[in-house]
C-alpha atoms as a PDB file:
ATOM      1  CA  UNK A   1      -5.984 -22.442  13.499  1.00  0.00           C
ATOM      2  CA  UNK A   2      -5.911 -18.737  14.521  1.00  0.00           C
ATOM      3  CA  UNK A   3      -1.967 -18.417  13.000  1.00  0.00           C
ATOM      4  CA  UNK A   4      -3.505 -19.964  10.109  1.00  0.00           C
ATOM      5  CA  UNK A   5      -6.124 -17.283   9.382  1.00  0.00           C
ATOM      6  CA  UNK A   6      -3.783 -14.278  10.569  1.00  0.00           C
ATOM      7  CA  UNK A   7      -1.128 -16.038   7.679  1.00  0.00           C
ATOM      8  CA  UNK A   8      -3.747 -15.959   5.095  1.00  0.00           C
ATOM      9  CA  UNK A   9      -5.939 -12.329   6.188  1.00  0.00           C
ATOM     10  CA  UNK A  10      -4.699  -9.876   3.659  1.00  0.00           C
ATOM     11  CA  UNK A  11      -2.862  -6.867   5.351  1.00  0.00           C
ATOM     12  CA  UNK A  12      -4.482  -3.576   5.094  1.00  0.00           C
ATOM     13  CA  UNK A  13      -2.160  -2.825   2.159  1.00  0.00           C
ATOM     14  CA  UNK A  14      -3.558  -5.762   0.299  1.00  0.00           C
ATOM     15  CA  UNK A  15      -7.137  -4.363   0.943  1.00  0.00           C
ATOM     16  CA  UNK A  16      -6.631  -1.165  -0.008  1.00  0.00           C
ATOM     17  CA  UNK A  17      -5.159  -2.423  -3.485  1.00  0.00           C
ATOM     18  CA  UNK A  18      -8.515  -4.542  -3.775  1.00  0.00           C
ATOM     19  CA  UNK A  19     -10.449  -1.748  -2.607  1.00  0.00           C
ATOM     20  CA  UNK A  20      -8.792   0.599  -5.343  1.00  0.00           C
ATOM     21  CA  UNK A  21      -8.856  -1.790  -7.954  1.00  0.00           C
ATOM     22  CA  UNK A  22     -12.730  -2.730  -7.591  1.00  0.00           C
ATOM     23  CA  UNK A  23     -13.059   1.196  -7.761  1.00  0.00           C
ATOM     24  CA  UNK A  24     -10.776   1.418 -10.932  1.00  0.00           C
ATOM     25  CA  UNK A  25     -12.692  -1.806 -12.459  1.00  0.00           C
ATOM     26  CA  UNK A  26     -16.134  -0.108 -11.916  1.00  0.00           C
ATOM     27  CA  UNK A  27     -15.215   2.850 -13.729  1.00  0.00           C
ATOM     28  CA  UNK A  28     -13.940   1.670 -16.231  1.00  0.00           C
ATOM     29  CA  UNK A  29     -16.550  -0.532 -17.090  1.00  0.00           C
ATOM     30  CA  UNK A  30     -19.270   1.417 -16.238  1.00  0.00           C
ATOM     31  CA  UNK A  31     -18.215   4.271 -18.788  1.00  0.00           C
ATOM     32  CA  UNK A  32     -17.047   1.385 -21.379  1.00  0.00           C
ATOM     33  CA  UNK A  33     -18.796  -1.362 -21.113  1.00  0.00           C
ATOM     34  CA  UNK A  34     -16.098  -3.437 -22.096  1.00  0.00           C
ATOM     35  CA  UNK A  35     -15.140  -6.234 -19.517  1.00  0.00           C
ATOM     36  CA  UNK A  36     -11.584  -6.483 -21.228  1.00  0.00           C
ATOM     37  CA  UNK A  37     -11.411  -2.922 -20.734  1.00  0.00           C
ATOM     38  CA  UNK A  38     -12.184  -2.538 -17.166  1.00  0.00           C
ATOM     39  CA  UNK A  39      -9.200  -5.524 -16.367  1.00  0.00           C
ATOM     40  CA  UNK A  40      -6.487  -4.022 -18.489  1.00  0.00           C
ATOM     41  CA  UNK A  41      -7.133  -0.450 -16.835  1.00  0.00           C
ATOM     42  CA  UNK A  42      -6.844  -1.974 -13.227  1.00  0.00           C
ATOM     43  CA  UNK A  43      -3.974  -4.381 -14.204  1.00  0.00           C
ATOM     44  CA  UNK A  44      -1.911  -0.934 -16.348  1.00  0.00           C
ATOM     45  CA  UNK A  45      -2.596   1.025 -13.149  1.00  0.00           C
ATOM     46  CA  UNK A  46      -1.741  -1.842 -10.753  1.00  0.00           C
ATOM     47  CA  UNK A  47       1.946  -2.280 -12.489  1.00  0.00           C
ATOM     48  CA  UNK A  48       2.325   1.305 -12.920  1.00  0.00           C
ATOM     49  CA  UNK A  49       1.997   1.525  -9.051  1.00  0.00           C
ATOM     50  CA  UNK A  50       4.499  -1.296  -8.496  1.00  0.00           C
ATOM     51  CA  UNK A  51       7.097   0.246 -10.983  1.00  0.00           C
ATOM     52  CA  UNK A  52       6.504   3.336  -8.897  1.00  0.00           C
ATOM     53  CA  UNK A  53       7.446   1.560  -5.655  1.00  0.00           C
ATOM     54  CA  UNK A  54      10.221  -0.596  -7.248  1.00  0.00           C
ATOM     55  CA  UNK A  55      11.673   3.529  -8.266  1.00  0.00           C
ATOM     56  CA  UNK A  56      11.662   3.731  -4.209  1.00  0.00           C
ATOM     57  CA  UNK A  57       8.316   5.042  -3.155  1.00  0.00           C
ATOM     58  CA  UNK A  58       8.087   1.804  -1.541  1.00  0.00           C
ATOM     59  CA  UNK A  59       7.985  -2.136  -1.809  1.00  0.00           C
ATOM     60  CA  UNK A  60       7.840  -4.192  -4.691  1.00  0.00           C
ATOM     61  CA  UNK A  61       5.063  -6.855  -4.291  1.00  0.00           C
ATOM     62  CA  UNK A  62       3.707  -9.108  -6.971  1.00  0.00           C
ATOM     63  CA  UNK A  63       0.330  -9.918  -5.002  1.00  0.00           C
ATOM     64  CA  UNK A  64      -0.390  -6.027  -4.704  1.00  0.00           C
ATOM     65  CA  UNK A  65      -0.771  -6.539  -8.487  1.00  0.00           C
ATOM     66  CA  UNK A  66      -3.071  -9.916  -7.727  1.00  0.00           C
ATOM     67  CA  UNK A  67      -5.114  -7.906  -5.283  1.00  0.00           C
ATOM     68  CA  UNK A  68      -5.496  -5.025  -7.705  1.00  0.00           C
ATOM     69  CA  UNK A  69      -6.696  -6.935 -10.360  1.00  0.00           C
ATOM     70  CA  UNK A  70      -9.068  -9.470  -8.643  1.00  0.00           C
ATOM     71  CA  UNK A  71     -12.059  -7.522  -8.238  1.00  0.00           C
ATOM     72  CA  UNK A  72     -12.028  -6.827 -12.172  1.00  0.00           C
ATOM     73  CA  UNK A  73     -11.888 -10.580 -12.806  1.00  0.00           C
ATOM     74  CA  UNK A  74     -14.407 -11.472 -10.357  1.00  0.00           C
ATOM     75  CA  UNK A  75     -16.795  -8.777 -12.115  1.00  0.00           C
ATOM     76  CA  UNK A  76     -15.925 -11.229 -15.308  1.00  0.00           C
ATOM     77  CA  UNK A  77     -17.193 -13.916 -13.253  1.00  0.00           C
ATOM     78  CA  UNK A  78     -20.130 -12.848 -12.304  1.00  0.00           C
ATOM     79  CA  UNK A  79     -20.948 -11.217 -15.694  1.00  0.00           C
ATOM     80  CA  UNK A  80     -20.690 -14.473 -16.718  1.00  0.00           C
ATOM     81  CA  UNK A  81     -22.936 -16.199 -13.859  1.00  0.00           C
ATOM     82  CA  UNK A  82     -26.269 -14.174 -14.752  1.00  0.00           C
END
């Protein structure tokens, strides 16, 4: 059980890309408004981080793209819960 929940624990990377991305989402929507808005700005600056590290500032990893983006989409699901 334990190496199952260390497999599946985001590293600190992947938190920090969450972190940054719920910041990024907030922002955006919160000067916008716009829910499309807020999860285009935090997926544009998620892949403009990963071309960065794919140009060698470090590794290439889809899910820090994932991790960047889901806060913005949960903030669509929850818009859409109240």
């Amino acid at each position: 059980m334990k190496k199952l929940l260390l497999k599946y624990t985001p590293k600190t990377d992947k938190l920090k890309h969450f972190f940054w991305g719920y910041v990024i989402s907030f922002v955006a929507f919160a000067f916008t408004g716009s829910l499309l808005i807020a999860i285009l700005a935090a997926l544009i600056l998620a892949v403009y981080n990963e071309y960065k590290d794919w140009k060698g500032a470090g590794n290439v990893e889809f899910l820090d793209v994932i991790y960047t983006v889901s806060p913005s989409l949960l903030i669509l699901i929850l818009n859409f819960i109240k």
